[in-house]
Protein backbone atom coordinates (compact mmCIF):
# COMPACT_ATOMS: atom_id res chain seq x y z
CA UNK A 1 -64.62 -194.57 -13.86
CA UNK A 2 -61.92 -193.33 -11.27
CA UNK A 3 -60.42 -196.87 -11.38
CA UNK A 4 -60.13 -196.35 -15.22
CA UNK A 5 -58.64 -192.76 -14.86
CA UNK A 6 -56.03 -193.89 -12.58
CA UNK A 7 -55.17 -196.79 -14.55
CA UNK A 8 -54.50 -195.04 -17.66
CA UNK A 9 -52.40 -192.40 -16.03
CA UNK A 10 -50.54 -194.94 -14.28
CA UNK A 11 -49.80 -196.45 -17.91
CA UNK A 12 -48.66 -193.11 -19.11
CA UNK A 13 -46.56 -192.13 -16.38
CA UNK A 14 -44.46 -195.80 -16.98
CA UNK A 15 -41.02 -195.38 -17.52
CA UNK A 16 -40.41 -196.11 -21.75
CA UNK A 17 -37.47 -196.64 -23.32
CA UNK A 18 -36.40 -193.90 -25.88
CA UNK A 19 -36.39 -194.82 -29.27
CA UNK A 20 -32.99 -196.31 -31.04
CA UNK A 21 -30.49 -193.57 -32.08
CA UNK A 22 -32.08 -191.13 -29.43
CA UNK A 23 -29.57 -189.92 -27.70
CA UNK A 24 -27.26 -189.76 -30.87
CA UNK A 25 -29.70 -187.34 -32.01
CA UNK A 26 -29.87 -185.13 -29.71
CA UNK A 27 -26.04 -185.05 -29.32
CA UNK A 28 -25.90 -184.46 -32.58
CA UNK A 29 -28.46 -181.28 -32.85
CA UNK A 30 -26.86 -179.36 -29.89
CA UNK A 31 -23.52 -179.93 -31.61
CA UNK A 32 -24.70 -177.74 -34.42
CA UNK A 33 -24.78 -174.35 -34.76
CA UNK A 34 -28.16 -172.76 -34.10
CA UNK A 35 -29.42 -170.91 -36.68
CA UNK A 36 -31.22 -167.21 -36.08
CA UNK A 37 -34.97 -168.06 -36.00
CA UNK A 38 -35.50 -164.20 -37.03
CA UNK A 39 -33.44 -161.56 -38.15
CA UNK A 40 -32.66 -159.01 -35.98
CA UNK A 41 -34.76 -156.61 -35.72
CA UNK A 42 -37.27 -158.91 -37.63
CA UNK A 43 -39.48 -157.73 -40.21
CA UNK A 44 -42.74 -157.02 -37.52
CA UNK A 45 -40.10 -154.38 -35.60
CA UNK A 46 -39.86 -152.93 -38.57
CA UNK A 47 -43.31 -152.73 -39.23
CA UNK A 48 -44.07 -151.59 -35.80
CA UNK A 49 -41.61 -149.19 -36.16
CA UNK A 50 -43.28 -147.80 -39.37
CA UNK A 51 -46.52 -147.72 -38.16
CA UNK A 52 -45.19 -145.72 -35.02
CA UNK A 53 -43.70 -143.40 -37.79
CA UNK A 54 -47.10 -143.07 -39.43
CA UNK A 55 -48.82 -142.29 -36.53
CA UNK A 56 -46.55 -139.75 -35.22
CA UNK A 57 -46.43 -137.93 -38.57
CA UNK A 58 -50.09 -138.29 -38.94
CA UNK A 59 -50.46 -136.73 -35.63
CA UNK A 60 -47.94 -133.77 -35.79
CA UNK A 61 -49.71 -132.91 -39.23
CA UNK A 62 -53.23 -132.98 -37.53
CA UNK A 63 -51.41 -130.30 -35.04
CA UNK A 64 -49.91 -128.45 -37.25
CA UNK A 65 -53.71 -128.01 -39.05
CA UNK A 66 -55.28 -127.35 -35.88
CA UNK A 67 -52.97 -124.79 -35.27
CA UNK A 68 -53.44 -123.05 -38.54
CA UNK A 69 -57.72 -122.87 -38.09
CA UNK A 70 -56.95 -121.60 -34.69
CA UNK A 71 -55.22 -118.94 -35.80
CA UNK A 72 -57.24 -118.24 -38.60
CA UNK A 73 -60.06 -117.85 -36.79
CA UNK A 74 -58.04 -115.84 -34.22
CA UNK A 75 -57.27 -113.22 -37.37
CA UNK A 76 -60.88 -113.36 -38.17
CA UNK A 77 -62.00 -112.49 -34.73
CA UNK A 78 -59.10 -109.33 -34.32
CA UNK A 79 -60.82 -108.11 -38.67
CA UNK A 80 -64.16 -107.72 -37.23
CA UNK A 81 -62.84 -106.42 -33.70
CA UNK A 82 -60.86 -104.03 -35.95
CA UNK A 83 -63.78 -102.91 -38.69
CA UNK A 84 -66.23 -102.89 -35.46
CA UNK A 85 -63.94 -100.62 -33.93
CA UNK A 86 -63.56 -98.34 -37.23
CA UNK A 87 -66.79 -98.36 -37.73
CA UNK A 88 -67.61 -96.36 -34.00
CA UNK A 89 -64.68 -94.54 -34.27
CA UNK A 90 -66.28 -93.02 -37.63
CA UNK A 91 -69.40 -92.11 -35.71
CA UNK A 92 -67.54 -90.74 -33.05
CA UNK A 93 -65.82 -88.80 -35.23
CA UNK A 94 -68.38 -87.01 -37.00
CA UNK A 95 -70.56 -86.74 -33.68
CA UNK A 96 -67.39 -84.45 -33.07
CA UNK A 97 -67.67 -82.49 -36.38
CA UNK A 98 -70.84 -81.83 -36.17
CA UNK A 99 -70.81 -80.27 -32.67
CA UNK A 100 -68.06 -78.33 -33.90
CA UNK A 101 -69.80 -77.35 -36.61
């Protein structure tokens, strides 16, 4: 089996002849002008770039909303602080009037 692996790959390591009209080829494809394989910045930048977009967006507006039930919350915290706070100042109050009274 070894003997049979090493004589294939001395087979395929045998120097070959190139075809006919090889090297005429190959003269003849570097002599032309390469074309642009993609277009710069290529359609998947601009994808990527999109989908960064998106995602930014997306995120700032998830902020923003955060933001806004934070603070609301915030203002519903200070309304009961403040009608808490009325609501003891009133009894203070007339504790006062009546000892007044």
């Amino acid at each position: 089996m070894k003997e049979s692996f090493e004589n294939e790959l001395r087979l395929a390591l045998q120097r070959h002849e190139p075809p006919e009209g090889f090297a005429e080829r190959v003269l003849d494809r570097i002599s032309r002008p390469k074309r642009a394989s993609h277009t710069f910045p290529g359609r998947w930048m601009v994808a990527a770039v999109a989908a960064a977009l998106c995602i930014l967006i997306a995120a700032g507006a998830y902020k923003a909303h955060r933001e806004r039930v934070r603070g609301e919350a915030a203002r519903d915290q200070l309304m009961l602080a403040m009608q808490i706070t009325g609501a003891k100042v009133r009894v203070v109050q007339e504790k006062v009037r009546h000892s007044n009274e």
